[in-house]
PDB file of N, CA and C in Angstrom:
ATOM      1  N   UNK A   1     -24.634 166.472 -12.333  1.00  0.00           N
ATOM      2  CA  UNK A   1     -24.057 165.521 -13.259  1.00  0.00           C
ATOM      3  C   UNK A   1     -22.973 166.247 -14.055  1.00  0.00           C
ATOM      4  N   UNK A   2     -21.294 165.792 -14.028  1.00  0.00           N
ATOM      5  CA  UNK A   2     -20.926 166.698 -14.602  1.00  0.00           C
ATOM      6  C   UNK A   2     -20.956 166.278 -16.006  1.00  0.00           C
ATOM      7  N   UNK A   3     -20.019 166.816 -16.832  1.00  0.00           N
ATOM      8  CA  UNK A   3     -19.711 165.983 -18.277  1.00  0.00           C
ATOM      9  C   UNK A   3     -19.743 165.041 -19.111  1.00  0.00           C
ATOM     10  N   UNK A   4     -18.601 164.121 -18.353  1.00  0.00           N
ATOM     11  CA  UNK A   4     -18.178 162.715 -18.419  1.00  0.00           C
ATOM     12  C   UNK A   4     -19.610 162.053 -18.047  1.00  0.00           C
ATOM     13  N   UNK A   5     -19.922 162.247 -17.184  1.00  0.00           N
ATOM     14  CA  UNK A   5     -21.757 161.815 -16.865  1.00  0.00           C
ATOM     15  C   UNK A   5     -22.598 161.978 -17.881  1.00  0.00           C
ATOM     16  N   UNK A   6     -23.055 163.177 -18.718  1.00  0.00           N
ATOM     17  CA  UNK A   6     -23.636 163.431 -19.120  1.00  0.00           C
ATOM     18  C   UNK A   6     -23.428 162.158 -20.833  1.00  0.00           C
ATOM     19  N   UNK A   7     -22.068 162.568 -21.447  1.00  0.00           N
ATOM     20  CA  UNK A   7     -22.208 162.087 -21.838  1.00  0.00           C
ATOM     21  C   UNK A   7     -22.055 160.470 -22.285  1.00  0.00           C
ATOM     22  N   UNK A   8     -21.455 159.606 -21.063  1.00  0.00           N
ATOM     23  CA  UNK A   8     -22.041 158.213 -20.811  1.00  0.00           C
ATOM     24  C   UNK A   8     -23.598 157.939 -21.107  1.00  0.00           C
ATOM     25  N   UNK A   9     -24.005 158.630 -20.889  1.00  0.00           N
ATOM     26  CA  UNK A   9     -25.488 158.508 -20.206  1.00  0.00           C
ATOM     27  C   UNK A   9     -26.403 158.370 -21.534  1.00  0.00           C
ATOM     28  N   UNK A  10     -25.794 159.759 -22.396  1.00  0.00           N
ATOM     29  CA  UNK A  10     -26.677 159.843 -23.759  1.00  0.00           C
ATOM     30  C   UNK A  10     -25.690 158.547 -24.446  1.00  0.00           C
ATOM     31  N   UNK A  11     -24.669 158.540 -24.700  1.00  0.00           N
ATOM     32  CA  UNK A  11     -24.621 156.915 -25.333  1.00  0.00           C
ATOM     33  C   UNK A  11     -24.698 155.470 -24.937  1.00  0.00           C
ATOM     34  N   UNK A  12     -25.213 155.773 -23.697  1.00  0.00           N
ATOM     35  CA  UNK A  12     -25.004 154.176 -23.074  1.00  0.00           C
ATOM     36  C   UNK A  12     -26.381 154.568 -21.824  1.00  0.00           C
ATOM     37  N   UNK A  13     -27.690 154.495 -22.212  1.00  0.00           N
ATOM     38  CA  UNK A  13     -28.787 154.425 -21.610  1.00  0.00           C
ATOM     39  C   UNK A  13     -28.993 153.514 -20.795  1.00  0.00           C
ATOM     40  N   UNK A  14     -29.105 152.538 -20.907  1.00  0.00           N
ATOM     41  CA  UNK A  14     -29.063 151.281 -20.078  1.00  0.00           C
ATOM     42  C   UNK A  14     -27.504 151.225 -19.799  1.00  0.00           C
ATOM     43  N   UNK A  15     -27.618 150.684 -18.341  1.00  0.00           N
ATOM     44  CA  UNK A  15     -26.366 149.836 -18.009  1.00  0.00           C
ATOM     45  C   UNK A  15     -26.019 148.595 -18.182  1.00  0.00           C
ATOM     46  N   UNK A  16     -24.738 148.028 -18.424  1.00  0.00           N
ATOM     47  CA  UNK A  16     -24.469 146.618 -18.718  1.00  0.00           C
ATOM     48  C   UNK A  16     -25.161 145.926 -17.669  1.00  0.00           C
ATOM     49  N   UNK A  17     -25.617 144.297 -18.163  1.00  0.00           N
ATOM     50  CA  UNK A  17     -25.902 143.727 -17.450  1.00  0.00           C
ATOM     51  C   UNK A  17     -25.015 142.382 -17.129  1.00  0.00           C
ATOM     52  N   UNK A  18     -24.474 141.858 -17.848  1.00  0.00           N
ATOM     53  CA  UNK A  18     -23.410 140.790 -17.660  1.00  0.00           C
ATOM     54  C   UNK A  18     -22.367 141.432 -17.756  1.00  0.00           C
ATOM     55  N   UNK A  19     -21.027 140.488 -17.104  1.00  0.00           N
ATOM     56  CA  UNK A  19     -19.513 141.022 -16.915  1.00  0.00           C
ATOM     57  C   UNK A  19     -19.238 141.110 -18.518  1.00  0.00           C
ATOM     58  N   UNK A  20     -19.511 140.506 -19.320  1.00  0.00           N
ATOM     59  CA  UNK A  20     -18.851 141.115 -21.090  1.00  0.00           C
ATOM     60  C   UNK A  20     -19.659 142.292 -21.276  1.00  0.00           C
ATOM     61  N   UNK A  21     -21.197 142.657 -21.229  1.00  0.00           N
ATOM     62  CA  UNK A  21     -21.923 143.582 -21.279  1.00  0.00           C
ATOM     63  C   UNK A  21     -20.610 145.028 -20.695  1.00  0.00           C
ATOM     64  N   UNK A  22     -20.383 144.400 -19.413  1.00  0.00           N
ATOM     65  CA  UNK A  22     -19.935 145.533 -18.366  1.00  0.00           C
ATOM     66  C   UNK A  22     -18.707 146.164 -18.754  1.00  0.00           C
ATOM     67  N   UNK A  23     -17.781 144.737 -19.338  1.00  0.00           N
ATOM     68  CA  UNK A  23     -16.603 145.253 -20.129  1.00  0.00           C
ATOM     69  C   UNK A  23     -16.183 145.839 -20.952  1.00  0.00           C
ATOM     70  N   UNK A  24     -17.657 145.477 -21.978  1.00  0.00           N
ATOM     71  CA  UNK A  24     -17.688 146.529 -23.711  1.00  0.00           C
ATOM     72  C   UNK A  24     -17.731 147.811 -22.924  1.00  0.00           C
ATOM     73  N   UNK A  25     -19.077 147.928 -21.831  1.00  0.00           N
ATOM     74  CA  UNK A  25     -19.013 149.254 -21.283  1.00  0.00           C
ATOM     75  C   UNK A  25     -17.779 150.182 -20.790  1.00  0.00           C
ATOM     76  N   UNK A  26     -16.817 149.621 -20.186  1.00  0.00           N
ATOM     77  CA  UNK A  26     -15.871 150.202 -19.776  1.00  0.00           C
ATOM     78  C   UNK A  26     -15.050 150.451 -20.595  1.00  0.00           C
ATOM     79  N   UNK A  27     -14.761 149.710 -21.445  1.00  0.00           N
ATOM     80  CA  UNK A  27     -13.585 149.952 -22.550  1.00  0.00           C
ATOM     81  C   UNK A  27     -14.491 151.153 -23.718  1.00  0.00           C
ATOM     82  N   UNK A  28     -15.674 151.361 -23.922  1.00  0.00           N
ATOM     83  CA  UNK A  28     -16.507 152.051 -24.771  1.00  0.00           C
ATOM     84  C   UNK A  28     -16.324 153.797 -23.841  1.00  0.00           C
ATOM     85  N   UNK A  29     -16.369 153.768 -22.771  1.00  0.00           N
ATOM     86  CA  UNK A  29     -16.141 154.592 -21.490  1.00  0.00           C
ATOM     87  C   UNK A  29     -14.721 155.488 -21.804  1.00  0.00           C
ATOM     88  N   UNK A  30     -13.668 154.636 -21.695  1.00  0.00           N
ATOM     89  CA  UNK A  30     -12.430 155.031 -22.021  1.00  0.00           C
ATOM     90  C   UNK A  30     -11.476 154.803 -23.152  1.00  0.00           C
ATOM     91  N   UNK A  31     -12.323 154.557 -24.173  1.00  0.00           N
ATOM     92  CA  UNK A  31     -11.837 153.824 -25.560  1.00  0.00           C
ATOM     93  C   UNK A  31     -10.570 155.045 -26.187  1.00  0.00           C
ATOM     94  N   UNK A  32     -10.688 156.630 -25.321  1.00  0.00           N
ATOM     95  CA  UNK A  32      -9.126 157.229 -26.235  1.00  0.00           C
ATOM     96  C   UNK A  32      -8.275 156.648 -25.144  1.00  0.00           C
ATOM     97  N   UNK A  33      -7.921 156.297 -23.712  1.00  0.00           N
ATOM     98  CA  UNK A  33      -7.461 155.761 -23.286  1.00  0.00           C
ATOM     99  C   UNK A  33      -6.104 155.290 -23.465  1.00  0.00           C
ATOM    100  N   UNK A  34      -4.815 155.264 -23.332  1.00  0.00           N
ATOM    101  CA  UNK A  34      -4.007 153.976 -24.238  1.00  0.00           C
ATOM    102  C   UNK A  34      -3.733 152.901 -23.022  1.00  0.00           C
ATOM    103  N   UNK A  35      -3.465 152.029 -24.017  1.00  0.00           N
ATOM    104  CA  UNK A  35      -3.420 150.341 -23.407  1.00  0.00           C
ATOM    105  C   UNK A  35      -2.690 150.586 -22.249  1.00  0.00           C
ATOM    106  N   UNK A  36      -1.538 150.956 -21.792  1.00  0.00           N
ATOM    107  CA  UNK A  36      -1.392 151.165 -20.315  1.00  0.00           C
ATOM    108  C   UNK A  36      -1.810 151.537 -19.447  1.00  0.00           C
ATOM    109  N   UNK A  37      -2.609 152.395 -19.168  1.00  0.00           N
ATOM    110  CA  UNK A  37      -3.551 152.563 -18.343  1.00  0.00           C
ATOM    111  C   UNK A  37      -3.737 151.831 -17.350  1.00  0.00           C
ATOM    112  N   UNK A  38      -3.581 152.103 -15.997  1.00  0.00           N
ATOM    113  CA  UNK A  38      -3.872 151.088 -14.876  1.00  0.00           C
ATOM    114  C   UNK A  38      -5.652 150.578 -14.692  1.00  0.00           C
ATOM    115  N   UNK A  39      -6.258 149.922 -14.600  1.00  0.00           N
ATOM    116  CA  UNK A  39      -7.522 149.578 -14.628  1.00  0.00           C
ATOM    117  C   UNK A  39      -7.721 148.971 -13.298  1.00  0.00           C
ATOM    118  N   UNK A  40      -7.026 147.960 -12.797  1.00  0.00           N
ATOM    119  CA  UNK A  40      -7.058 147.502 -11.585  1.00  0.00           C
ATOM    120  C   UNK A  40      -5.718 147.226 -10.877  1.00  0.00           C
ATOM    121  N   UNK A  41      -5.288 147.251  -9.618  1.00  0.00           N
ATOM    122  CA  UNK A  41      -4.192 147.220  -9.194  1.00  0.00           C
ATOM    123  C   UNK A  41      -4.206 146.123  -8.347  1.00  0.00           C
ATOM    124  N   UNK A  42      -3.614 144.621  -8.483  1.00  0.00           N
ATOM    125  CA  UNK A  42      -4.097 143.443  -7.271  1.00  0.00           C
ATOM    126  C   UNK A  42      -2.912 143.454  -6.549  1.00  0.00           C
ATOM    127  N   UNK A  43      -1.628 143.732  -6.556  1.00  0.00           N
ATOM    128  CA  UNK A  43      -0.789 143.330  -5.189  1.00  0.00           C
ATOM    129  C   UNK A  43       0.227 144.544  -5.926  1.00  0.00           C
ATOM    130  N   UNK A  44       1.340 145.293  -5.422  1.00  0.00           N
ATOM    131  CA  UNK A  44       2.280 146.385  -5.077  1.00  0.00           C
ATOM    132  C   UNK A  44       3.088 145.271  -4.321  1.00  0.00           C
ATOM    133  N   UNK A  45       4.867 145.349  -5.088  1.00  0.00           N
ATOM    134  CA  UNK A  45       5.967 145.111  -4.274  1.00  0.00           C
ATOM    135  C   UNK A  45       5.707 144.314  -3.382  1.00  0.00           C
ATOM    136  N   UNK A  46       5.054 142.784  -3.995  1.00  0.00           N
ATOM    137  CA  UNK A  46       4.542 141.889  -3.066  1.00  0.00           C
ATOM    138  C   UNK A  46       5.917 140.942  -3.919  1.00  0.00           C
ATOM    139  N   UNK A  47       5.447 140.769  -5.246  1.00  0.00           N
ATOM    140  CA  UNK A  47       6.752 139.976  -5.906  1.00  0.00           C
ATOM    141  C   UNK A  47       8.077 140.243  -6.378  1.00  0.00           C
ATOM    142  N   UNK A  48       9.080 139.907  -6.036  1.00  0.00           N
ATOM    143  CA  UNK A  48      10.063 140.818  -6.744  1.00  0.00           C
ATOM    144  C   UNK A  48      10.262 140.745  -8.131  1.00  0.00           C
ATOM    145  N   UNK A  49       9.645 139.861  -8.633  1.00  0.00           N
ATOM    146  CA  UNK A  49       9.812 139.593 -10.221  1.00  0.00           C
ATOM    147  C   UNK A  49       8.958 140.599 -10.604  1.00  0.00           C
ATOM    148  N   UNK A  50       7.945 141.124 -10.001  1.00  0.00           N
ATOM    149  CA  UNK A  50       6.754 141.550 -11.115  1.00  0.00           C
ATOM    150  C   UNK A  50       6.231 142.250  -9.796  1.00  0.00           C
ATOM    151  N   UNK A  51       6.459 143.645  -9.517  1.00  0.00           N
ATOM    152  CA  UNK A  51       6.270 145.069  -8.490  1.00  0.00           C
ATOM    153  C   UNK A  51       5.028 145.311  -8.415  1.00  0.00           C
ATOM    154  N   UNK A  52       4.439 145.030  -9.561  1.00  0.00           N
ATOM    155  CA  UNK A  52       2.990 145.304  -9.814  1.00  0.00           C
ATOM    156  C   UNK A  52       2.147 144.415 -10.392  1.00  0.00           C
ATOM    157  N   UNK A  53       1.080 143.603  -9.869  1.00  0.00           N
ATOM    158  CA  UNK A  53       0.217 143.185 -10.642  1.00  0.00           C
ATOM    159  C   UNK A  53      -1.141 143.132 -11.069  1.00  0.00           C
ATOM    160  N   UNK A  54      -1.578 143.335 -11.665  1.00  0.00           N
ATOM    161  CA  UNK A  54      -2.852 143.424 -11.722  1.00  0.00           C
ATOM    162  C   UNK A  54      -3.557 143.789 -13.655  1.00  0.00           C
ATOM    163  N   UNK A  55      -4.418 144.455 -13.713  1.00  0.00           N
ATOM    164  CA  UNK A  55      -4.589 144.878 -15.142  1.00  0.00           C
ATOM    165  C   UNK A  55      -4.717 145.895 -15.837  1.00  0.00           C
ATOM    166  N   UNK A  56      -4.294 146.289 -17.019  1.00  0.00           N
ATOM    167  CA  UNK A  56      -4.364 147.663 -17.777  1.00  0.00           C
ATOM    168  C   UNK A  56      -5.317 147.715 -18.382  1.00  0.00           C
ATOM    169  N   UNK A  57      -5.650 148.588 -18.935  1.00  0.00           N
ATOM    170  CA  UNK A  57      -6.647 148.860 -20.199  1.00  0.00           C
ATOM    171  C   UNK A  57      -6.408 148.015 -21.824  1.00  0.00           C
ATOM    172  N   UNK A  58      -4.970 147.677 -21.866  1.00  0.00           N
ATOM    173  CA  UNK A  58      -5.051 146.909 -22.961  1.00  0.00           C
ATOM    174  C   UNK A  58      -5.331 145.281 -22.559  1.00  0.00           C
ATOM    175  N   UNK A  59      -4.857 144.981 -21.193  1.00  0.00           N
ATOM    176  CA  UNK A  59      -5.499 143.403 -20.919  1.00  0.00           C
ATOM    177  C   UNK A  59      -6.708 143.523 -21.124  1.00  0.00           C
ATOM    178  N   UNK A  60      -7.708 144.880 -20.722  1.00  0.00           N
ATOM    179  CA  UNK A  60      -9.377 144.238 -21.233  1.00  0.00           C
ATOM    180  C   UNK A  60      -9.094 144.223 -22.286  1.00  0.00           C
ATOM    181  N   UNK A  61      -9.038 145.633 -23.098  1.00  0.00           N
ATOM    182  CA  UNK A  61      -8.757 145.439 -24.656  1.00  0.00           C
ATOM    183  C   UNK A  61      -8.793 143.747 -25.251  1.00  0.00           C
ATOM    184  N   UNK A  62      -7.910 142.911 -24.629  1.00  0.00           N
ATOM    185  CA  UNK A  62      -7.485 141.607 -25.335  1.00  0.00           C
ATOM    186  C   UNK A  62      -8.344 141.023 -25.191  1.00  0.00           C
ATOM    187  N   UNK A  63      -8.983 141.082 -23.990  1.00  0.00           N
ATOM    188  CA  UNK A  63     -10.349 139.996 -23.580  1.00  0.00           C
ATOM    189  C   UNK A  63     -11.497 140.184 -23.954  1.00  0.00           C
ATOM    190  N   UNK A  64     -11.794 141.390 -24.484  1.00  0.00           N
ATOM    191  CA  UNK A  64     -12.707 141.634 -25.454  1.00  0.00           C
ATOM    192  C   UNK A  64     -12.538 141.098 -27.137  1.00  0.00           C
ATOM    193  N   UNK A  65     -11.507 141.397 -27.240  1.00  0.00           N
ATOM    194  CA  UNK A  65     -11.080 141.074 -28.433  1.00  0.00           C
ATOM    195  C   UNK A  65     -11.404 139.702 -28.859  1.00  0.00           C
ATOM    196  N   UNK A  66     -11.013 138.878 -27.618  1.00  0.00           N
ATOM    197  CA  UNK A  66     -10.963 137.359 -27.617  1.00  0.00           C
ATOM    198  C   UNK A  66     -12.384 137.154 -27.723  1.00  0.00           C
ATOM    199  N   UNK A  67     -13.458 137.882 -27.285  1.00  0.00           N
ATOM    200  CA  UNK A  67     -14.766 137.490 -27.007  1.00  0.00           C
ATOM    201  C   UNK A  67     -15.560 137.962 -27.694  1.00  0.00           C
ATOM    202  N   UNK A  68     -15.190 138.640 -28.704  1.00  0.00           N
ATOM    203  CA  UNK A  68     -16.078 139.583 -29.608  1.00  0.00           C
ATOM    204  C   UNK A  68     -16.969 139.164 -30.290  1.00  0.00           C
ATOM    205  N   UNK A  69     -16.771 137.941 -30.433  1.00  0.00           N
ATOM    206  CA  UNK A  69     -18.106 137.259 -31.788  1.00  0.00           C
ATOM    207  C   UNK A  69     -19.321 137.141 -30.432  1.00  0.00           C
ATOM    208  N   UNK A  70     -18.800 136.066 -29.172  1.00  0.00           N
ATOM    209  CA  UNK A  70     -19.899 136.396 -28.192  1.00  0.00           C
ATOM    210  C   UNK A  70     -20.464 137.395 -27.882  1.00  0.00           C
ATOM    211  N   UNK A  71     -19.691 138.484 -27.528  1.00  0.00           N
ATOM    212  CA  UNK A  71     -20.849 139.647 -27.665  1.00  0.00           C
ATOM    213  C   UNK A  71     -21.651 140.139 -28.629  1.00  0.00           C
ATOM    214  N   UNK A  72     -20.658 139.974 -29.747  1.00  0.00           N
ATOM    215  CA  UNK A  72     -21.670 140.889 -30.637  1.00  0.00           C
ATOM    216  C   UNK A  72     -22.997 139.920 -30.783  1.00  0.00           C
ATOM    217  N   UNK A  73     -22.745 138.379 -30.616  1.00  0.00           N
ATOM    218  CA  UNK A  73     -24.262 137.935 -30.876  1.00  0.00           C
ATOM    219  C   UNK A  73     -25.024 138.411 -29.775  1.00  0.00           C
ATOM    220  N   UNK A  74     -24.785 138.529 -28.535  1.00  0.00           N
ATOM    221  CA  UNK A  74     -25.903 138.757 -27.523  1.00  0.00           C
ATOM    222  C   UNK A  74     -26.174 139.923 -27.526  1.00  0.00           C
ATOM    223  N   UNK A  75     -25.595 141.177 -28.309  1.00  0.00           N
ATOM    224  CA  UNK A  75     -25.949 142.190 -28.718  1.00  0.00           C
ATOM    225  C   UNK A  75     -27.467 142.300 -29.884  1.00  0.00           C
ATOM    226  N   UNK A  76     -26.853 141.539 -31.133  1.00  0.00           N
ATOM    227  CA  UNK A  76     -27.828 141.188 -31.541  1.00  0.00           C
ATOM    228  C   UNK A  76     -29.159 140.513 -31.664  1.00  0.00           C
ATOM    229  N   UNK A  77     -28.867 139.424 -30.465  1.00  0.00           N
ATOM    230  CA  UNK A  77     -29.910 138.985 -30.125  1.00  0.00           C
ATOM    231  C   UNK A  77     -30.679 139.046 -28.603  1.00  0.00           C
ATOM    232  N   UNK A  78     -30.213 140.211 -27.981  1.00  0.00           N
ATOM    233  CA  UNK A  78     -30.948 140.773 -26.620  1.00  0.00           C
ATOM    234  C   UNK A  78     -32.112 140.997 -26.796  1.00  0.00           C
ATOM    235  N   UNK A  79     -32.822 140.589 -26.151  1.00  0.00           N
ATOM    236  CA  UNK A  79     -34.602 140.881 -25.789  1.00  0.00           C
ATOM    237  C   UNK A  79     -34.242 142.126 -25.529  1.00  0.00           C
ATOM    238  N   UNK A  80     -33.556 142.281 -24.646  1.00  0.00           N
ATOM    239  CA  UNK A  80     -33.963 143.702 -23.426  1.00  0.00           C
ATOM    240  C   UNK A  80     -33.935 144.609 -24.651  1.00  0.00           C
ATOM    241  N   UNK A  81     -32.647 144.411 -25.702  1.00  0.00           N
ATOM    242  CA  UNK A  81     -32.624 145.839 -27.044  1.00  0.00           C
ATOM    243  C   UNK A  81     -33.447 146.030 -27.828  1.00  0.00           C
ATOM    244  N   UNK A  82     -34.368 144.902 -27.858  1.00  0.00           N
ATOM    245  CA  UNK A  82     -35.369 144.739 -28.814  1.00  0.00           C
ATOM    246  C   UNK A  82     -36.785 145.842 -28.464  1.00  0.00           C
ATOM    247  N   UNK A  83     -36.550 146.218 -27.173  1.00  0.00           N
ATOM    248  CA  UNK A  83     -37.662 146.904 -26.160  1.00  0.00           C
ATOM    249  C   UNK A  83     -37.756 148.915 -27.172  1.00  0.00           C
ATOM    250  N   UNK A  84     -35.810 148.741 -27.273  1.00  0.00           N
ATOM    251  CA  UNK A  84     -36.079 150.089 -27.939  1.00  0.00           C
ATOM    252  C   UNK A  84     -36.601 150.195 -29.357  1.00  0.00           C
ATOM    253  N   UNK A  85     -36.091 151.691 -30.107  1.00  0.00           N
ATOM    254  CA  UNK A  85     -36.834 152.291 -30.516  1.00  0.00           C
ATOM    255  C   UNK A  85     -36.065 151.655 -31.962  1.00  0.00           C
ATOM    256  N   UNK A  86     -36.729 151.566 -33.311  1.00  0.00           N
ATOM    257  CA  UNK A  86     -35.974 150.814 -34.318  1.00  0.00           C
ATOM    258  C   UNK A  86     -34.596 151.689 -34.307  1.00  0.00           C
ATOM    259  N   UNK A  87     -34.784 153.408 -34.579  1.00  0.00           N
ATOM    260  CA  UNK A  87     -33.225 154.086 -34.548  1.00  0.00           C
ATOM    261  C   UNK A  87     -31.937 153.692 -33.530  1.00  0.00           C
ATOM    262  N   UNK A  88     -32.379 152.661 -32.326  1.00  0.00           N
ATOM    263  CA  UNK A  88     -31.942 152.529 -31.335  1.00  0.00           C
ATOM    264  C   UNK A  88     -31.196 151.188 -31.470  1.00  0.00           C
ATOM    265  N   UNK A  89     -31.855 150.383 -32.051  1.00  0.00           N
ATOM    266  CA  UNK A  89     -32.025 149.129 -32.090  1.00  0.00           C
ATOM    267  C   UNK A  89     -30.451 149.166 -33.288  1.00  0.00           C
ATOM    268  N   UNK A  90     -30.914 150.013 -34.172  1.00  0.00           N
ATOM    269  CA  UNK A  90     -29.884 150.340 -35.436  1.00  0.00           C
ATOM    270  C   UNK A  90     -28.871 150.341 -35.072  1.00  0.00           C
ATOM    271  N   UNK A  91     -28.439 151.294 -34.146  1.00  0.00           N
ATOM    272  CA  UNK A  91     -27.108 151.858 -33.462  1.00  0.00           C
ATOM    273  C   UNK A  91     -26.596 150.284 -32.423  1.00  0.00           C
ATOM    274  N   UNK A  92     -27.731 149.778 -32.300  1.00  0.00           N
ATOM    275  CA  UNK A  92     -27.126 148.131 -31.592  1.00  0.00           C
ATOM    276  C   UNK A  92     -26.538 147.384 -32.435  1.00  0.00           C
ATOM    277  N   UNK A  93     -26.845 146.967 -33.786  1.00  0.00           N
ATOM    278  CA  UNK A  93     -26.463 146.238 -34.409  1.00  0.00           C
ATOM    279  C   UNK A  93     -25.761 146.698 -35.140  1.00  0.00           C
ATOM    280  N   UNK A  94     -24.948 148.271 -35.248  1.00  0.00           N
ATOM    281  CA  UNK A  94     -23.683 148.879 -36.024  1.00  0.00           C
ATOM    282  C   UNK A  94     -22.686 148.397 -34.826  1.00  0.00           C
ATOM    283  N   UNK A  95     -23.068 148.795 -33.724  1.00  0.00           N
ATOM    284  CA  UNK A  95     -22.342 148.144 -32.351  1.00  0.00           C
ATOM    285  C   UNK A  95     -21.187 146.864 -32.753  1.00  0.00           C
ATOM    286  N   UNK A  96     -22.636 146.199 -32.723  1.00  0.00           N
ATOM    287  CA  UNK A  96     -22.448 144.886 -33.037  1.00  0.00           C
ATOM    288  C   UNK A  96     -21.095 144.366 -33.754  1.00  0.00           C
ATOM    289  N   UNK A  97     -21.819 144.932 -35.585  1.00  0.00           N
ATOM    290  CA  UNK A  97     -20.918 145.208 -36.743  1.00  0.00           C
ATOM    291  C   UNK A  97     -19.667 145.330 -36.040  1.00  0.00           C
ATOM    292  N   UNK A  98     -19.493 146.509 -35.609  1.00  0.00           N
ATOM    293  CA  UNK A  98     -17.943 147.153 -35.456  1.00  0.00           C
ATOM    294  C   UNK A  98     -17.195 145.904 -34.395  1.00  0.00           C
ATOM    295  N   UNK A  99     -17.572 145.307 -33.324  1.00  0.00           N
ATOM    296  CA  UNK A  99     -17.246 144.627 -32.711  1.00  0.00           C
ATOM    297  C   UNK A  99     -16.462 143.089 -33.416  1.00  0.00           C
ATOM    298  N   UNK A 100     -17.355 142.513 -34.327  1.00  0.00           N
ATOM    299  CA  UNK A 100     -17.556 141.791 -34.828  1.00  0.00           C
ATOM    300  C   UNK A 100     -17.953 141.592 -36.558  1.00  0.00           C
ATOM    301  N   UNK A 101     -16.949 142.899 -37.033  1.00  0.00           N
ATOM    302  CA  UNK A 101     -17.494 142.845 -38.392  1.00  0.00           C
ATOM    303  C   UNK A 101     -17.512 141.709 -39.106  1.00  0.00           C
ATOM    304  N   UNK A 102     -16.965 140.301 -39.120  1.00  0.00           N
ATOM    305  CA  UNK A 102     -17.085 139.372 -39.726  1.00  0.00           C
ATOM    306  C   UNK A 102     -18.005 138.617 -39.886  1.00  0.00           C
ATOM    307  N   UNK A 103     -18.796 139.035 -39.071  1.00  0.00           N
ATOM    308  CA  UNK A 103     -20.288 138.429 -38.540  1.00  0.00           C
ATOM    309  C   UNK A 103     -21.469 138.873 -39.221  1.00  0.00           C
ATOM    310  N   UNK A 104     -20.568 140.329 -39.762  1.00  0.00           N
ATOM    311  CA  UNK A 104     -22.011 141.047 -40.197  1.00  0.00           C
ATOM    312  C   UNK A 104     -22.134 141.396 -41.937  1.00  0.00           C
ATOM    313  N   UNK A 105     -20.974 140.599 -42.839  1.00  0.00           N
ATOM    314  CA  UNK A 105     -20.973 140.745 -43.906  1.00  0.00           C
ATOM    315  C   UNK A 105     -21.772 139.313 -44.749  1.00  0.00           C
TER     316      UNK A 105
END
């Protein structure tokens, strides 16, 4: 396991289980990252308007952004998180917070 493994692993124990789950994950993964970043590549010099299409790191960025109150509730209200440990549970619902601080004042 090298590094980058290691430490995914100690902050993100469980793996996502839904595609927003999966997305916080990835963007949490590469969060120093900057928004250009290629993330997925769907067609190369297919259009001439637009050489490249597909998505960066700041298109998730946005779609998280857009979705943030949804996650942070299913954050807060996951069974599966409820399984851990209260210190665990804590660090879910600062999660949460940060995602969605409007939610949590």
């Amino acid at each position: 396991m090298n590094d980058l493994q290691r430490r995914t692993l100690a902050a993100h124990p469980a793996p996502p289980e839904t595609p927003l789950e999966a997305l916080a994950h990835v963007l949490a993964i590469f969060a120093d990252e900057p928004d250009e970043m290629v993330v997925l590549t769907a067609t190369t010099r297919i259009y001439p308007e637009a050489p490249w299409t597909g998505l960066r790191l700041g298109d998730l960025r946005k779609v998280l952004n857009d979705h943030a109150h949804v996650l942070a509730e299913r954050i807060r209200n996951s069974e599966r998180l409820r399984d851990y440990t209260d210190d665990h549970m804590s660090d879910c619902n600062m999660a949460a917070d940060e995602i969605d601080p409007e939610e949590s004042q």
